[in-house]
Protein backbone atom coordinates (compact mmCIF):
# COMPACT_ATOMS: atom_id res chain seq x y z
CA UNK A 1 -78.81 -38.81 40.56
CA UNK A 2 -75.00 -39.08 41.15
CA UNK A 3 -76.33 -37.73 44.77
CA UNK A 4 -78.40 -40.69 45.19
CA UNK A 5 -75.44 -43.07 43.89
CA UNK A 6 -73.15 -42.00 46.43
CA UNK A 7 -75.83 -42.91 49.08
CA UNK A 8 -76.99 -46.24 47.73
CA UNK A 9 -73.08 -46.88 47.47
CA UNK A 10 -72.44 -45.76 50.76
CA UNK A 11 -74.95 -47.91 52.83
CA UNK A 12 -73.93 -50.58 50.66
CA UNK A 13 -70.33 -50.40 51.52
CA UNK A 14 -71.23 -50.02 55.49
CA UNK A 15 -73.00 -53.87 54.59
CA UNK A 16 -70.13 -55.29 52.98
CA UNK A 17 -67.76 -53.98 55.16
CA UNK A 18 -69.84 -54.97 58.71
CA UNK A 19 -70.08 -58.91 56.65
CA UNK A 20 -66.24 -58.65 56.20
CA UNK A 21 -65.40 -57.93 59.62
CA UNK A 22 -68.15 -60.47 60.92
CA UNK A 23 -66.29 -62.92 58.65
CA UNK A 24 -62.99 -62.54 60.69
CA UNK A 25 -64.90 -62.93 63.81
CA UNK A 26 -66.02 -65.78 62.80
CA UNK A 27 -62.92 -67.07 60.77
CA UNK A 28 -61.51 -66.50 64.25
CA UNK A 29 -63.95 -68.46 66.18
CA UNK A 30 -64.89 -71.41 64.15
CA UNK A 31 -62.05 -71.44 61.16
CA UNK A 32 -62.95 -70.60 57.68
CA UNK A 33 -62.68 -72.52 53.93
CA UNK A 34 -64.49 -75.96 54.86
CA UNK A 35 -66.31 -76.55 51.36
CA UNK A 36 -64.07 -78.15 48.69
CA UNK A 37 -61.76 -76.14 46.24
CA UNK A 38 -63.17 -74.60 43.54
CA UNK A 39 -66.65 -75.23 44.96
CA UNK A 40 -67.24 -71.14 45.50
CA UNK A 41 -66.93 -71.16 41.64
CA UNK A 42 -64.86 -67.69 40.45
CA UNK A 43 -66.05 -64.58 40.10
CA UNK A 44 -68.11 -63.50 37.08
CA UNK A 45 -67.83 -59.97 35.22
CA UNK A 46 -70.85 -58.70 37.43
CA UNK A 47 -68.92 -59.93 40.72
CA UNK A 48 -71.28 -62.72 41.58
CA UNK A 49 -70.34 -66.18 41.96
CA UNK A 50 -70.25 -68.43 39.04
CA UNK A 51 -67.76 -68.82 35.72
CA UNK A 52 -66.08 -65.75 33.82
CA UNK A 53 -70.09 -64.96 31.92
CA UNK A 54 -72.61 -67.26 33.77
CA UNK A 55 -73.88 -66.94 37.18
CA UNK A 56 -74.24 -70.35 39.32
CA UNK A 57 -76.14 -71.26 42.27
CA UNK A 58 -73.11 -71.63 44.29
CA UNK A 59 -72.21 -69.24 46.92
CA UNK A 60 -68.86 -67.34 46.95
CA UNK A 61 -66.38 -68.21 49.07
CA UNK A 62 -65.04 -71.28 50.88
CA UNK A 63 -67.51 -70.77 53.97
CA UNK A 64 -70.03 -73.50 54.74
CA UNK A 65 -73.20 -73.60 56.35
CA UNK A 66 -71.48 -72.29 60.01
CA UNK A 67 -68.81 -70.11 58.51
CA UNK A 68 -67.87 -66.79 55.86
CA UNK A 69 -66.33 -67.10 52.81
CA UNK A 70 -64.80 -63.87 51.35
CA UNK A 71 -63.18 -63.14 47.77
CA UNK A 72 -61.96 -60.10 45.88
CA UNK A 73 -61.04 -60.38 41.90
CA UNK A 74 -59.98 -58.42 39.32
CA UNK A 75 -60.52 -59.38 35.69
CA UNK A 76 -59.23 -58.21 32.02
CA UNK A 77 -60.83 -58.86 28.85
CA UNK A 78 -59.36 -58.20 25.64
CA UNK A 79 -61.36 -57.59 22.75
CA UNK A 80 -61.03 -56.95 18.90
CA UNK A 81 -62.07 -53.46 19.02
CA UNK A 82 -63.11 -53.27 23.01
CA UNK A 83 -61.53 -53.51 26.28
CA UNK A 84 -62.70 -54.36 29.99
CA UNK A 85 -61.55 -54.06 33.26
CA UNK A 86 -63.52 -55.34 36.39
CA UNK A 87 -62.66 -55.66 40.09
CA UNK A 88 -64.90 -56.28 43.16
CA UNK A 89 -65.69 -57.98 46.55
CA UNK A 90 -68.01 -60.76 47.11
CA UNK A 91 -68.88 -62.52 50.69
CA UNK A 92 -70.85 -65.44 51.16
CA UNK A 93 -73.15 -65.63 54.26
CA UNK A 94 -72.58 -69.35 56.09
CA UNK A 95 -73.34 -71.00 52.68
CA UNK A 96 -76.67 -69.31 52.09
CA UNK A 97 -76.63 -65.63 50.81
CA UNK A 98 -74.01 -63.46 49.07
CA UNK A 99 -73.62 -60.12 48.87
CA UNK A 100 -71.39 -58.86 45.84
CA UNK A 101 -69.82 -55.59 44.26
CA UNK A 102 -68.19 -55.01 40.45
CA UNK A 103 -67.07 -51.91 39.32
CA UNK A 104 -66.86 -52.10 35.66
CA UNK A 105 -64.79 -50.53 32.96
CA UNK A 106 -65.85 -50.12 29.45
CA UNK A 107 -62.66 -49.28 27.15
CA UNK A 108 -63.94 -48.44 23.52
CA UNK A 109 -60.85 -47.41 22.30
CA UNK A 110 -61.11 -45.77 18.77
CA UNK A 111 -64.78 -47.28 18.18
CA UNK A 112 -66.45 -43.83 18.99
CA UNK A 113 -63.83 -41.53 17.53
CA UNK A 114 -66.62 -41.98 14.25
CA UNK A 115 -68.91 -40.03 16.72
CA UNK A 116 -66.54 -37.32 17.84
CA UNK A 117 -62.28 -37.38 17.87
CA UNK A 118 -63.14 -36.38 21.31
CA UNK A 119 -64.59 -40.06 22.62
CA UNK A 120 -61.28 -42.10 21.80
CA UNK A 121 -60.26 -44.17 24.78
CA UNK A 122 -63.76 -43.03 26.12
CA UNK A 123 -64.85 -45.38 28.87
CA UNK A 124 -68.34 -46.80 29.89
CA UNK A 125 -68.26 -47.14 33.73
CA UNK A 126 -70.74 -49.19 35.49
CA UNK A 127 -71.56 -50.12 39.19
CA UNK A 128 -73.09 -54.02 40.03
CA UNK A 129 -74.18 -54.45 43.19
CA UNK A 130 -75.78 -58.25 43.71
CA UNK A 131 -77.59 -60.44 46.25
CA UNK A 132 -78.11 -64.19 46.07
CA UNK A 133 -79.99 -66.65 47.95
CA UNK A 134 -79.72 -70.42 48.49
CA UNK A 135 -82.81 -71.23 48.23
CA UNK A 136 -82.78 -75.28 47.66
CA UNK A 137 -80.74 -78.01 47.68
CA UNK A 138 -76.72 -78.63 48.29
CA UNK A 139 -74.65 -78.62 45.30
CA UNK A 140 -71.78 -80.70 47.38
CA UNK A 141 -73.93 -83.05 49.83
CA UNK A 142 -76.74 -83.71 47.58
CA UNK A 143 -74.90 -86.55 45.88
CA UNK A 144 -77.52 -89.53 46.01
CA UNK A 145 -80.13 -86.88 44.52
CA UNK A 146 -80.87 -85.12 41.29
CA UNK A 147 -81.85 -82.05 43.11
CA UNK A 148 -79.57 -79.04 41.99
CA UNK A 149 -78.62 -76.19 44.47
CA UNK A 150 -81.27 -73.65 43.55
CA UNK A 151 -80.75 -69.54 43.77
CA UNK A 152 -82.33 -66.63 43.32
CA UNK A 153 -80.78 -63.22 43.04
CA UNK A 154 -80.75 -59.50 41.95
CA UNK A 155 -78.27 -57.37 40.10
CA UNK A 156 -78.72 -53.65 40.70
CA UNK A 157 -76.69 -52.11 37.95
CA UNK A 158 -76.01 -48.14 38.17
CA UNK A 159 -74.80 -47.07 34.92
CA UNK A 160 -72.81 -43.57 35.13
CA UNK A 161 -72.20 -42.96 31.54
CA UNK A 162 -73.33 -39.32 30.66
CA UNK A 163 -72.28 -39.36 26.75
CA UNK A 164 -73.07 -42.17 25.02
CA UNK A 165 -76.29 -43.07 26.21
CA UNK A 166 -77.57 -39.39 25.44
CA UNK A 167 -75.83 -39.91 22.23
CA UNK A 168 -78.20 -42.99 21.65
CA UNK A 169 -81.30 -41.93 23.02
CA UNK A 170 -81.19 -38.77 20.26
CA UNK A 171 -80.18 -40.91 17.39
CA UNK A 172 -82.99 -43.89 18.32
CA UNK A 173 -85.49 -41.87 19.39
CA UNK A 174 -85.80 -44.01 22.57
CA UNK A 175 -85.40 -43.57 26.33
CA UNK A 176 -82.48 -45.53 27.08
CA UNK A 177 -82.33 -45.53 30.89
CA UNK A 178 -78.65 -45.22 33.37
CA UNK A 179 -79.72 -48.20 35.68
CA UNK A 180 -81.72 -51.35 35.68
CA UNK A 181 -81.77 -54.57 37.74
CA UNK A 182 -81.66 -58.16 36.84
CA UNK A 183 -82.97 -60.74 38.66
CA UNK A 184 -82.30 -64.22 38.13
CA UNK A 185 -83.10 -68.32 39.21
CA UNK A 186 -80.08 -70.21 38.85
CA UNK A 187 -79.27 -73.94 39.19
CA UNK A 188 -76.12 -75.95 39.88
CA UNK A 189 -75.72 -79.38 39.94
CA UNK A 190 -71.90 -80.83 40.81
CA UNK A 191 -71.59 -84.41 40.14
CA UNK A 192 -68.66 -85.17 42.11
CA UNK A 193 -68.29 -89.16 40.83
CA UNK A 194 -67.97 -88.23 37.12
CA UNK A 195 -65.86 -84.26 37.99
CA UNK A 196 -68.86 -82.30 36.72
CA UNK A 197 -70.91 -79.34 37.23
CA UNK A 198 -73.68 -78.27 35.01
CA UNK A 199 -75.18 -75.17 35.44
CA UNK A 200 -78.43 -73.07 33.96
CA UNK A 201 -79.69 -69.44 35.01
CA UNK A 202 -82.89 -67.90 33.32
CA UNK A 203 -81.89 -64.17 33.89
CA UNK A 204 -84.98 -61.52 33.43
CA UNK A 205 -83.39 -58.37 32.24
CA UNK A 206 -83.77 -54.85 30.11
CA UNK A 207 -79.81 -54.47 29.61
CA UNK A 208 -78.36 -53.81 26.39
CA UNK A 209 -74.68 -55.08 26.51
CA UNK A 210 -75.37 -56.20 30.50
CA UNK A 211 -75.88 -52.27 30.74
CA UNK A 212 -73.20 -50.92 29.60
CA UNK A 213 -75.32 -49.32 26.90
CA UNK A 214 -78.24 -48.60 29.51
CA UNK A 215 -81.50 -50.45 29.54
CA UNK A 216 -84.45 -50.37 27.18
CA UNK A 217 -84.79 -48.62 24.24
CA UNK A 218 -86.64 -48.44 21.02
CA UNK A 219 -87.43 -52.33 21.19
CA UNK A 220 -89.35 -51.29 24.54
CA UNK A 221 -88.61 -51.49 28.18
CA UNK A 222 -90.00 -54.82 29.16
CA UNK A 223 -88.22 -57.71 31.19
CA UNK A 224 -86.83 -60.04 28.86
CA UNK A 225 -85.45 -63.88 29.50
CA UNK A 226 -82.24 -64.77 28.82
CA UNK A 227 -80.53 -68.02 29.51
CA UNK A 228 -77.13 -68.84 31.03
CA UNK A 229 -75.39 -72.31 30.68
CA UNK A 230 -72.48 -73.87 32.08
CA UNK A 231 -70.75 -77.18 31.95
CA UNK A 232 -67.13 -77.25 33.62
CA UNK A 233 -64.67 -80.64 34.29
CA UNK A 234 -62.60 -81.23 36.92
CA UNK A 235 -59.38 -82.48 35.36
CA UNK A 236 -57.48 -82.16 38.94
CA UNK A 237 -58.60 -81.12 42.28
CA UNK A 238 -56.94 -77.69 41.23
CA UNK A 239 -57.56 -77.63 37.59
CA UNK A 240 -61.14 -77.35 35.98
CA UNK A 241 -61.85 -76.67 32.15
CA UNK A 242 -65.52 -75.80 30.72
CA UNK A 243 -67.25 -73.90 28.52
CA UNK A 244 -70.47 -70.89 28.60
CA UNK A 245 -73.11 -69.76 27.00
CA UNK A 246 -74.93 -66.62 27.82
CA UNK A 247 -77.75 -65.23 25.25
CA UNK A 248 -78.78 -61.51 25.05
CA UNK A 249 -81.14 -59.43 22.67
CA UNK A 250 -80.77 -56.19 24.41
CA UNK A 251 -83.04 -53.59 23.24
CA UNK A 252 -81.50 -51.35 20.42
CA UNK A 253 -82.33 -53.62 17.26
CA UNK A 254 -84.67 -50.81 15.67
CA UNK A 255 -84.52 -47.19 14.76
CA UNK A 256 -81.55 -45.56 12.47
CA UNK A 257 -78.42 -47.65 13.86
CA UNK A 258 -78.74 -51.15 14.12
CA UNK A 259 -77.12 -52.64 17.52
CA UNK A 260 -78.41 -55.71 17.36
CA UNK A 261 -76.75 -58.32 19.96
CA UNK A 262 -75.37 -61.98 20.09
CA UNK A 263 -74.97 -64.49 21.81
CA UNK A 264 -71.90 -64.29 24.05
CA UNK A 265 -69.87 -67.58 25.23
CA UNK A 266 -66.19 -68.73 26.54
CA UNK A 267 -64.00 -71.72 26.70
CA UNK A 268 -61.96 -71.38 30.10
CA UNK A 269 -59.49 -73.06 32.24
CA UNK A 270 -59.47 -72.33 36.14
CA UNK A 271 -56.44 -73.12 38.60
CA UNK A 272 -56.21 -73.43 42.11
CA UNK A 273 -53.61 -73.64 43.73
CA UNK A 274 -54.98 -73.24 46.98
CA UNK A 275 -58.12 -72.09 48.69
CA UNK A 276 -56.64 -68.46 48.82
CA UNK A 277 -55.88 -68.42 45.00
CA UNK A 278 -57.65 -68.94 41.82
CA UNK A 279 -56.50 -67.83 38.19
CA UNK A 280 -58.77 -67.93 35.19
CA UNK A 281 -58.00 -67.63 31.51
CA UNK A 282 -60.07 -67.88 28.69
CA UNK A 283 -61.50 -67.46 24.85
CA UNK A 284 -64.12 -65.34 24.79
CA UNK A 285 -66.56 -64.09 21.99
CA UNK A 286 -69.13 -61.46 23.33
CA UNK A 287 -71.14 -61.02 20.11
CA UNK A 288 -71.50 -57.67 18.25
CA UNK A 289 -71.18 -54.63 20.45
CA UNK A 290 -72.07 -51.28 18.89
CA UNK A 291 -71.98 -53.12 15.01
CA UNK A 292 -72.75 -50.38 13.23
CA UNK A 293 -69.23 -48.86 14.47
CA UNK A 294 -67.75 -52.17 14.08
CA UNK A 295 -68.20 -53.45 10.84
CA UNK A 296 -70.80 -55.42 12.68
CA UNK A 297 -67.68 -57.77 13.46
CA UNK A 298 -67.86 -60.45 16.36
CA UNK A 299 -66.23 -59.43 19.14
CA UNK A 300 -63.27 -61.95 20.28
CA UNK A 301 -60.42 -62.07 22.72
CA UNK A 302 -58.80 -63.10 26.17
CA UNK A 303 -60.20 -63.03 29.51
CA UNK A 304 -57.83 -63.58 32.47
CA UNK A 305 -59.29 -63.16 36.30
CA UNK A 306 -57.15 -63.40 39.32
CA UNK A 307 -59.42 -64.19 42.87
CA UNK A 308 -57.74 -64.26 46.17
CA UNK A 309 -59.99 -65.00 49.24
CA UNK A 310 -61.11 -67.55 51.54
């Protein structure tokens, strides 16, 4: 397995690394960053384009239909009783596809030390690697329609956690898998007359906790719906304010330990000072996460996400 992950991570870096220098060519050859700012969207927790939770039909980057946008982030989240730490690449593909990358860092602090004194500080690590597609419509130039920008993508998520999930599978009874992949239909519609985007992605997934706690379990290992909704403002050309909603069941609701999920959702603010920068901060409240550990206490905190790109 960890064979097979350095392969799958290895072609996929020779992609994203052939689409970066492409970009330069072409940054070179026909300049770079023609859509408006804050058009790309920032860069979610699973490195695709969208707000801090919710994917969006928009395409990464500042790169329109002739040209490549680029963008690397790196994000903190704050929790009660949690902590995560995310970083990755995304490039968008003349306005059309984008190809992304997280690398994701579960912190759960003394949560486990219940388990064994051995797990404190013990961290969840997990791999997203993503591909979107434009498939309808133009978010900016679609202005006398009510067509959205339509997408479809896939999240390949590669779980390396070798303790926990074990841990769960013996104590459900279940067969909690290390990877899954997500695939999703999003839609974006940016009404530039009143400052507005609204957004909504149906995401069909077998994560528990996005994956950080594997995918399936005792509740079965079928495809489930979830939904994903957005609504941001833009107060200045540079500043935006919204809010997000993202729902998920996850898997791990029967057996001994109860780890049921909630809904997760955020109240942000996003600044831009210029194409090459973006800063986001937010409240966020990502639902019960291991609740039998927790007291089966909400789990609430900052989020703050610097992007540089183009």
């Amino acid at each position: 397995m960890f064979t097979n992950r350095l392969k799958f991570s290895a072609v996929f870096g020779a992609v994203m690394s052939a689409a970066a220098l492409t970009a330069a060519s072409v940054a070179g050859a026909q300049g770079f960053s023609g859509k408006l700012l804050l058009t790309g969207g920032v860069s979610t927790v699973e490195g695709s384009g969208g707000g801090g939770l919710s994917t969006w039909a928009l395409i990464s980057g500042y790169g329109t239909d002739g040209q490549i946008g680029a963008n690397v982030h790196t994000t903190g989240v704050k929790l009660r009783d949690y902590s995560l730490a995310t970083s990755g690449v995304a490039i968008g593909l003349y306005d059309r596809v984008e190809l992304s990358y997280a690398q994701q860092a579960f912190d759960t602090k003394t949560v486990l030390t219940a388990i064994s004194p051995a797990l404190k500080d013990y961290r969840l690590k997990q791999d997203v690697f993503g591909v979107k597609l434009r498939v309808a419509g133009d978010a900016i130039y679609d202005q006398d329609s009510w067509m959205p920008q339509i997408a479809v993508g896939v999240q390949f998520k590669d779980n390396s956690d070798g303790t926990v999930i074990p841990f769960l599978n013996g104590a459900l009874g279940s067969n909690i898998k290390n990877r899954g992949t997500d695939i999703y239909v999003s839609a974006s519609k940016l009404f530039l007359n009143q400052s507005m985007l609204l957004n909504g992605t149906v995401r069909l997934t077998k994560a528990n906790q996005y994956g950080l706690l594997g995918f399936g379990g005792p509740n079965g290992h079928r495809y489930r719906p979830e939904f994903e909704g957005s609504v941001a403002f833009l107060l200045r050309r540079d500043l935006a304010i919204g809010a997000e909603l993202r729902t998920k069941r996850g898997n791990l609701r029967n057996g001994a330990l109860n780890l049921s999920e909630g809904a997760a959702y955020d109240v942000f603010v996003a600044y831009a000072p210029s194409k090459n920068v973006s800063i986001t901060a937010a409240y966020v409240d990502l639902g019960q996460i291991v609740g039998a550990l927790t007291n089966d206490r909400r789990q609430t905190g900052a989020y703050l996400s610097l992007q540089l790109g183009f």
